[in-house]
N, C-alpha and C. Protein backbone atom coordinates (compact mmCIF):
# COMPACT_ATOMS: atom_id res chain seq x y z
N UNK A 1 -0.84 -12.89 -9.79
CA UNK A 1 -0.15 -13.09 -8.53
C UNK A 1 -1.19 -13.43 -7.46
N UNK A 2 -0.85 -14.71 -6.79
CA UNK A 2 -1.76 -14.96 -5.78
C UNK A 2 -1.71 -13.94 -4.20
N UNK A 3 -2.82 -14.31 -3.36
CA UNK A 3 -2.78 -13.67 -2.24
C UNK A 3 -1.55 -13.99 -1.22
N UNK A 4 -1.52 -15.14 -1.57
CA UNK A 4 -0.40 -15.56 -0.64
C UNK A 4 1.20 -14.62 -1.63
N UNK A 5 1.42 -14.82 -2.96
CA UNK A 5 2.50 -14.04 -2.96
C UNK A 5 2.55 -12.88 -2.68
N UNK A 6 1.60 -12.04 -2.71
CA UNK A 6 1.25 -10.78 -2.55
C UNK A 6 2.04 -10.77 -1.18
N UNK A 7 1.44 -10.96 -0.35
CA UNK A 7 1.50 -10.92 1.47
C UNK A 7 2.89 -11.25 1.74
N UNK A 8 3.63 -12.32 1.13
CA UNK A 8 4.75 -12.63 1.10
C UNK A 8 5.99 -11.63 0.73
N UNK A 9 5.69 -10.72 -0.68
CA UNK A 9 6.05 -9.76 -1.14
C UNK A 9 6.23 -8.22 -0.11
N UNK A 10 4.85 -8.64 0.70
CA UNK A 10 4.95 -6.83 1.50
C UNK A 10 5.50 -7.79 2.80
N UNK A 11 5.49 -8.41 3.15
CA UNK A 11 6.47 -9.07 4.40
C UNK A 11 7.84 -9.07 3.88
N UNK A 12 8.64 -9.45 3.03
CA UNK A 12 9.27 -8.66 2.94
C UNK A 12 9.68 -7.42 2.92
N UNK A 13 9.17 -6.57 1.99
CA UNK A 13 9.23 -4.73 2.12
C UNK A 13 8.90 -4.60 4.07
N UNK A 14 8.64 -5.34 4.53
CA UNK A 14 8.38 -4.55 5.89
C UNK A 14 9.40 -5.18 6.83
N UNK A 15 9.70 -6.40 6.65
CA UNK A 15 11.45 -6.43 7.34
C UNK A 15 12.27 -5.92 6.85
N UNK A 16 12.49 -5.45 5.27
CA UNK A 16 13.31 -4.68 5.14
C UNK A 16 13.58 -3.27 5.83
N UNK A 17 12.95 -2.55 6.21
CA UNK A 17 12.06 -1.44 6.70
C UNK A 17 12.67 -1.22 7.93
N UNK A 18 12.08 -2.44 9.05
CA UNK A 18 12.52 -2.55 9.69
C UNK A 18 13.64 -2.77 10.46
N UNK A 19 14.40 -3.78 9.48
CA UNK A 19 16.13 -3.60 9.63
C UNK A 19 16.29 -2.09 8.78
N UNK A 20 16.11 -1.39 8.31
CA UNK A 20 17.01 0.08 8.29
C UNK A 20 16.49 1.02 9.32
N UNK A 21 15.31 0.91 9.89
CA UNK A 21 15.12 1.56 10.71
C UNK A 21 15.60 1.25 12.10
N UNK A 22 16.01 0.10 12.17
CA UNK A 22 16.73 -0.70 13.64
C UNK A 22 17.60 -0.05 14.28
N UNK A 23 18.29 0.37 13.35
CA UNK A 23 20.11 2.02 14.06
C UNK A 23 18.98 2.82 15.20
N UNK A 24 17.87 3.69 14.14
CA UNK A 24 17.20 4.26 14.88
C UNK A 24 16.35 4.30 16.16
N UNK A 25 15.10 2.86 15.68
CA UNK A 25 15.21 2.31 17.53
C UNK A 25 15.79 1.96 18.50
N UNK A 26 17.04 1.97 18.16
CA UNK A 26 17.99 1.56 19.19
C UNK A 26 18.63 2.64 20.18
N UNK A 27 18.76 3.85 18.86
CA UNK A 27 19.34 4.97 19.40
C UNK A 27 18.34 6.22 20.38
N UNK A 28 17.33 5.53 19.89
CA UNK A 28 15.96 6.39 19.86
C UNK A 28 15.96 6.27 21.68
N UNK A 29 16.49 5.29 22.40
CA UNK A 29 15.83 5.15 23.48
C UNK A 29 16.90 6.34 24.70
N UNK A 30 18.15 6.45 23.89
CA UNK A 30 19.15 7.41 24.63
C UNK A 30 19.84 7.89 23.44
N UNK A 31 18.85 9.11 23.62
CA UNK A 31 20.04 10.10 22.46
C UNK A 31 20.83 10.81 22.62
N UNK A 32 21.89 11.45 22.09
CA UNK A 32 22.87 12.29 22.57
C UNK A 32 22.60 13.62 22.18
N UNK A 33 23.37 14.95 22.53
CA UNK A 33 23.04 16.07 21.90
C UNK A 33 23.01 16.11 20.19
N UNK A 34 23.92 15.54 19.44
CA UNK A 34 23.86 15.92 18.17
C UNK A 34 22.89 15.34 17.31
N UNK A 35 22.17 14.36 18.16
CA UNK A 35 21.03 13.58 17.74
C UNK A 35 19.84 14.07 17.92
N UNK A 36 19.63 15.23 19.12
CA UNK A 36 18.35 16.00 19.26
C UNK A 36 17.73 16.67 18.01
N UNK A 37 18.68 16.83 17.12
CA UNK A 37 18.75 18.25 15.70
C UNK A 37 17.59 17.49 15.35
N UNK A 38 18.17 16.25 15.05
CA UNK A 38 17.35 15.46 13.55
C UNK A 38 15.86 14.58 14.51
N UNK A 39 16.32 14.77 15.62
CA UNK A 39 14.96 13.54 16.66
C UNK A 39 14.09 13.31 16.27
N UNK A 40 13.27 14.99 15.44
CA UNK A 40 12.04 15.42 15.25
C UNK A 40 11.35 14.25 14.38
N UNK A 41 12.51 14.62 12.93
CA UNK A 41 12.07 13.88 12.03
C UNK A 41 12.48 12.01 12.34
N UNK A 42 13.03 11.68 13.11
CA UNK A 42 13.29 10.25 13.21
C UNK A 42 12.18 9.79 13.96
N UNK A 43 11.80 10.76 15.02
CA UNK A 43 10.40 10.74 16.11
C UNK A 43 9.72 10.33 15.09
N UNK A 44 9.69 11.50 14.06
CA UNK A 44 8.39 11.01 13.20
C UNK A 44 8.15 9.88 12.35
N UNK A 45 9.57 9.53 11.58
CA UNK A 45 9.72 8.42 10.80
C UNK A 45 9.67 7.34 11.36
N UNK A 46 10.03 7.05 12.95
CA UNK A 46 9.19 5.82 13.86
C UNK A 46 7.68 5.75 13.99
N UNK A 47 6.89 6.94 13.84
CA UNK A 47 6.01 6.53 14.40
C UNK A 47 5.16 6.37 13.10
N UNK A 48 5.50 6.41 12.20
CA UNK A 48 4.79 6.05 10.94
C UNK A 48 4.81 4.62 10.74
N UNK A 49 6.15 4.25 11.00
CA UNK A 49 6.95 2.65 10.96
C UNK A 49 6.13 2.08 12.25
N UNK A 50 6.07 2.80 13.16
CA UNK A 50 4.78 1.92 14.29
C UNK A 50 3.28 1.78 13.53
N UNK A 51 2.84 2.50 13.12
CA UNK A 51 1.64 2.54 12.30
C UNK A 51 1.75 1.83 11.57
N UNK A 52 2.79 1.24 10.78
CA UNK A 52 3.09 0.75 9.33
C UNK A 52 3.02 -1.19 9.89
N UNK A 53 3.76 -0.66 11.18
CA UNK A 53 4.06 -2.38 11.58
C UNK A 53 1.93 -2.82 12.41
N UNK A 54 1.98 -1.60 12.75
CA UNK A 54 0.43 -2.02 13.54
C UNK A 54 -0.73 -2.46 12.18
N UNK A 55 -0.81 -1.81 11.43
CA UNK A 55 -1.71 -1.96 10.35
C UNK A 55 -1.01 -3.47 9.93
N UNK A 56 0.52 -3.71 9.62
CA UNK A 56 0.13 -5.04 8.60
C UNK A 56 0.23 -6.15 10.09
N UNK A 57 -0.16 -6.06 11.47
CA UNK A 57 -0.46 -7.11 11.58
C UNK A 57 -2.06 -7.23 11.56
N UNK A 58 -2.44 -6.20 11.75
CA UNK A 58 -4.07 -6.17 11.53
C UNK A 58 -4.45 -6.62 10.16
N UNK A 59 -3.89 -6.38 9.11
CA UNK A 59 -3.65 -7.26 7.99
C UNK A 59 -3.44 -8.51 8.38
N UNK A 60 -2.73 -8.92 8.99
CA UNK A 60 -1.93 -10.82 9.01
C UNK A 60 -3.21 -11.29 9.47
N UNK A 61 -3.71 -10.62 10.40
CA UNK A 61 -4.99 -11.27 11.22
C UNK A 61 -6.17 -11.35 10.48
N UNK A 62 -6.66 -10.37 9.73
CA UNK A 62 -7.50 -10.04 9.10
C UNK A 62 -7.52 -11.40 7.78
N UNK A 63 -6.15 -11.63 7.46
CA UNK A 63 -6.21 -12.91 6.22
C UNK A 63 -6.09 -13.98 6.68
N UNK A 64 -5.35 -14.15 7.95
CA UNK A 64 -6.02 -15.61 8.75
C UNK A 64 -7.38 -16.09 8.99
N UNK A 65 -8.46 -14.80 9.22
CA UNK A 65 -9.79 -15.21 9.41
C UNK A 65 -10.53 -15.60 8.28
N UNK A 66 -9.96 -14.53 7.05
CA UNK A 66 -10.54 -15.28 5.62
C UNK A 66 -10.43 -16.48 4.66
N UNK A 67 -8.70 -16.59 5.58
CA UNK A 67 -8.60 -18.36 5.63
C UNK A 67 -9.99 -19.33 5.45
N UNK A 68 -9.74 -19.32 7.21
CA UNK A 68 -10.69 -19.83 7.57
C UNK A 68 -11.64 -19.80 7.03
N UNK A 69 -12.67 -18.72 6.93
CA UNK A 69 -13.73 -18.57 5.78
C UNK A 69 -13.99 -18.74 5.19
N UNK A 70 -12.85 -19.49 4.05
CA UNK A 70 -12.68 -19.95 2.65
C UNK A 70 -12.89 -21.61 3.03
N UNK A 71 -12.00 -21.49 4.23
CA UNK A 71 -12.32 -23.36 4.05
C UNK A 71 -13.62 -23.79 4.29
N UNK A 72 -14.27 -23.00 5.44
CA UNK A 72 -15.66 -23.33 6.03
C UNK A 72 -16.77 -22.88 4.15
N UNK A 73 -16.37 -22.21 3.31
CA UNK A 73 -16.85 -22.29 2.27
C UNK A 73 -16.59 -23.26 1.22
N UNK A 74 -15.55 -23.60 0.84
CA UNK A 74 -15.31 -25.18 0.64
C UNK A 74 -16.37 -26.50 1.34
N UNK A 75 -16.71 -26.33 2.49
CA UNK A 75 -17.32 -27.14 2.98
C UNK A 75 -18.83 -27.61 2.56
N UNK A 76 -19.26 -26.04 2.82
CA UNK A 76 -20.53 -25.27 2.46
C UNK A 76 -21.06 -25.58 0.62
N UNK A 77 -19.65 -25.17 0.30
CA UNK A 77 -19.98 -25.93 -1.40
C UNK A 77 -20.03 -27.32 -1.78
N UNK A 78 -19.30 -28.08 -0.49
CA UNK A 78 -19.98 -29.72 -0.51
C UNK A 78 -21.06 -30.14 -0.33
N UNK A 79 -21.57 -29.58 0.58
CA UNK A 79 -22.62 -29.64 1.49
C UNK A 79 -24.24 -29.40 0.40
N UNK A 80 -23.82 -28.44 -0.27
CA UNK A 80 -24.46 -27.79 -1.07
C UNK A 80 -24.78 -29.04 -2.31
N UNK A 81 -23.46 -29.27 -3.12
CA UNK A 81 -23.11 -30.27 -3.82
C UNK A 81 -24.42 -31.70 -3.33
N UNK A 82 -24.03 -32.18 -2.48
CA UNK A 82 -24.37 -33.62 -1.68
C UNK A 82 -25.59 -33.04 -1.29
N UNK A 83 -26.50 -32.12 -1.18
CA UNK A 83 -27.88 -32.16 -1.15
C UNK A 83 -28.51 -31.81 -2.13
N UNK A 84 -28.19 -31.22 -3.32
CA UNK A 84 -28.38 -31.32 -4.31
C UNK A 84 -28.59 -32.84 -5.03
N UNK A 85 -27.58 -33.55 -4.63
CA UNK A 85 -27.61 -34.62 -5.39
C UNK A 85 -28.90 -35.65 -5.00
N UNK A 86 -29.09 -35.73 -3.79
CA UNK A 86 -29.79 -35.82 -2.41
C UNK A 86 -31.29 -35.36 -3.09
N UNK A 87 -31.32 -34.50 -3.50
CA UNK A 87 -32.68 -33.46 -3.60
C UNK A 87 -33.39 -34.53 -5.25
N UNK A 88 -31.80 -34.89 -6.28
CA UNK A 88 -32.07 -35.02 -7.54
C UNK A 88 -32.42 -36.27 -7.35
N UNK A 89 -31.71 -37.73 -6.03
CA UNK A 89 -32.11 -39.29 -5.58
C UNK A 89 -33.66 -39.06 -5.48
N UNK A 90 -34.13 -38.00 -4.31
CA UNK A 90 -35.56 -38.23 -3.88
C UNK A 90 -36.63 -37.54 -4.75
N UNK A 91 -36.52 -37.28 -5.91
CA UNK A 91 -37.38 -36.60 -6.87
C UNK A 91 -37.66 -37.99 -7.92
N UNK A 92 -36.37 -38.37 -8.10
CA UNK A 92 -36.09 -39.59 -8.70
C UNK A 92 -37.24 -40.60 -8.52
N UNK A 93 -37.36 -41.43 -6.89
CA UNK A 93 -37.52 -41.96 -5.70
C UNK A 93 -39.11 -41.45 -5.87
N UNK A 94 -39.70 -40.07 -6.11
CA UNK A 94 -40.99 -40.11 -5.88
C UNK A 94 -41.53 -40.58 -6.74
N UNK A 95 -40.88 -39.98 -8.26
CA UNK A 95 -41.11 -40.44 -9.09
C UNK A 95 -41.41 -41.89 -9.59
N UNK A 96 -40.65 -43.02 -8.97
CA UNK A 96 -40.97 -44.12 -8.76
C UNK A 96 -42.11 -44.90 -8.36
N UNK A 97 -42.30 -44.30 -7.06
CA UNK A 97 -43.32 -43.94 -6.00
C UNK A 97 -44.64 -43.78 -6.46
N UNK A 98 -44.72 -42.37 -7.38
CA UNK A 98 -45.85 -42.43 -7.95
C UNK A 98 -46.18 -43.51 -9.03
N UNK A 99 -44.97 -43.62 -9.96
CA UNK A 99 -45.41 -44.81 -10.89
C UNK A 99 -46.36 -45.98 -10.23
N UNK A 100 -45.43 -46.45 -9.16
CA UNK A 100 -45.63 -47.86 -8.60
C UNK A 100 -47.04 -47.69 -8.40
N UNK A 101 -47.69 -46.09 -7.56
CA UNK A 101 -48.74 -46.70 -6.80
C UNK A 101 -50.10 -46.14 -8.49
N UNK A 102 -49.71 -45.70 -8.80
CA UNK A 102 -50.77 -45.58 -10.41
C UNK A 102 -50.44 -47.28 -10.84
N UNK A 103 -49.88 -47.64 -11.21
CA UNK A 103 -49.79 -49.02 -11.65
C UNK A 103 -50.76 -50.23 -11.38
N UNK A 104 -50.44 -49.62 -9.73
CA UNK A 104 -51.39 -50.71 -8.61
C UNK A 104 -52.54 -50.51 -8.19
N UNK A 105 -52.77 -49.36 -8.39
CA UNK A 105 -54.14 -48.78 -8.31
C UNK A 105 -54.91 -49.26 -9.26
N UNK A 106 -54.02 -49.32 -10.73
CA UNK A 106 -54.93 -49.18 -11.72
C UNK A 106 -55.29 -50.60 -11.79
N UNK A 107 -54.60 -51.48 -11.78
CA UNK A 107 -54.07 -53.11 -11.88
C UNK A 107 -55.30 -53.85 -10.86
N UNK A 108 -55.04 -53.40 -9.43
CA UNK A 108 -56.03 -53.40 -8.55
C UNK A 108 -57.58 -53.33 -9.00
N UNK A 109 -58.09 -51.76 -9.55
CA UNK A 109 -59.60 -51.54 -10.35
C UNK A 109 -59.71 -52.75 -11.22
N UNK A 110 -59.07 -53.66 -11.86
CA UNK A 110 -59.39 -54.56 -12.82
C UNK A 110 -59.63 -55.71 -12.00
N UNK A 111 -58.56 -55.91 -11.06
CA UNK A 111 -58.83 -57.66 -10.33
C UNK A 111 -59.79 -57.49 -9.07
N UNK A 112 -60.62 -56.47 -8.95
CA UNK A 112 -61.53 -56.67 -7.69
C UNK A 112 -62.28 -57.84 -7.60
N UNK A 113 -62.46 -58.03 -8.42
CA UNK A 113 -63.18 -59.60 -8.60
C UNK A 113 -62.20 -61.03 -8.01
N UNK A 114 -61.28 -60.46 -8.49
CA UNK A 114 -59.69 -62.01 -8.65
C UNK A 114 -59.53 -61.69 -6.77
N UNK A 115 -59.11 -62.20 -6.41
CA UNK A 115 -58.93 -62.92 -4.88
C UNK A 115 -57.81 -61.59 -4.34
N UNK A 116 -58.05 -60.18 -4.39
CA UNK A 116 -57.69 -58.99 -4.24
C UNK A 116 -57.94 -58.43 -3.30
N UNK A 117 -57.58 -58.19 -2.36
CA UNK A 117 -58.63 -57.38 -1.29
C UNK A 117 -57.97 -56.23 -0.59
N UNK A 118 -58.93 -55.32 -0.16
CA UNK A 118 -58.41 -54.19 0.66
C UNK A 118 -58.26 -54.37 2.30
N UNK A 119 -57.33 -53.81 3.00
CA UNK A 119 -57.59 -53.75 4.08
C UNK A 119 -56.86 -52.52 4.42
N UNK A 120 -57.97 -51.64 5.44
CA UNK A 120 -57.77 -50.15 6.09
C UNK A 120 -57.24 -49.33 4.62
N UNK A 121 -57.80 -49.45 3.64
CA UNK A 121 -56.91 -48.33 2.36
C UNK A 121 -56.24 -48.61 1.87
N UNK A 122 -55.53 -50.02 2.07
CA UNK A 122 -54.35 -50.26 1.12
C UNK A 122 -54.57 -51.72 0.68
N UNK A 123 -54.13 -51.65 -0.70
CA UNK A 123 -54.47 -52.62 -1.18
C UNK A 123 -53.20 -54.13 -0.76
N UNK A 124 -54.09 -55.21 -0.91
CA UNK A 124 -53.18 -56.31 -0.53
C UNK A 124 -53.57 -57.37 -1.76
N UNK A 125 -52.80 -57.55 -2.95
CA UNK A 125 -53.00 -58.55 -3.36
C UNK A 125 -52.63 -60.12 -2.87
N UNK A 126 -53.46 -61.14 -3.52
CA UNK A 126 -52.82 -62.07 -3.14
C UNK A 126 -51.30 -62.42 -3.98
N UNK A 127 -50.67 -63.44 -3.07
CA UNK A 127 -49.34 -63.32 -3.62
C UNK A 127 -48.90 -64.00 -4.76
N UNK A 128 -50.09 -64.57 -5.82
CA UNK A 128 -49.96 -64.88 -7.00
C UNK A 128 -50.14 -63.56 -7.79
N UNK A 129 -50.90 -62.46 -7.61
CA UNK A 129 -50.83 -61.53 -7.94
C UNK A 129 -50.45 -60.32 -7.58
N UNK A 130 -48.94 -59.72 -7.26
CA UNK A 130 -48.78 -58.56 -6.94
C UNK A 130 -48.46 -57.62 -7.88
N UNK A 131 -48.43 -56.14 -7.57
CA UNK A 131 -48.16 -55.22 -8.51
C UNK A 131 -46.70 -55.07 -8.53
């Protein structure tokens, strides 16, 4: 049973509740003498039913925020997802990177002679010969 039937399930049980207890709040606000006998216990059986109604909205509220929470975690597991993937492109990418510049380095040590030249550290072949 999901959360949502769950919640659905005690929202019911608590309007039910509340319509049988309804005679009583109603009467509760002007009682008559033969109603004083039993007050005690109806006093009391309201104020449990006030407690009962205060707690499940502190409940209602309490699962609206975890809502939320859940979606902003949904997000968080994209996010997560897409830099990961991100993390696996630029490892990829260095990897390349390094190939290319071992290649040219090495390619380079052989044609110093061939019409190759450096300038400031980096190599510039001519454009019959690039790496």
């Amino acid at each position: 049973m999901s959360l949502d039937e769950r919640l659905e399930s005690v929202e019911k049980g608590i309007k039910t509740i509340n319509e049988t207890l309804e005679p009583l709040l109603q009467t509760s606000a002007t009682p008559t003498v033969s109603e004083t006998v039993g007050s005690s216990e109806n006093a009391a059986l309201l104020r449990k039913q006030a407690t009962l109604v205060a707690e499940w909205e502190a409940i209602q509220n309490e699962s609206d925020v975890l809502r939320e929470e859940l979606k902003e975690d949904k997000w968080l597991t994209v996010f997560r997802t897409v830099t990961d993937q991100a993390d696996g492109m630029m490892s990829s990418l260095e990897k390349a990177v390094n190939r290319c510049q071992v290649r040219c380095s090495s390619s380079s040590a052989e044609r110093v002679g061939d019409k190759a030249f450096f300038v400031t550290g980096v190599h510039m072949a001519s454009p019959s010969k690039r790496c």
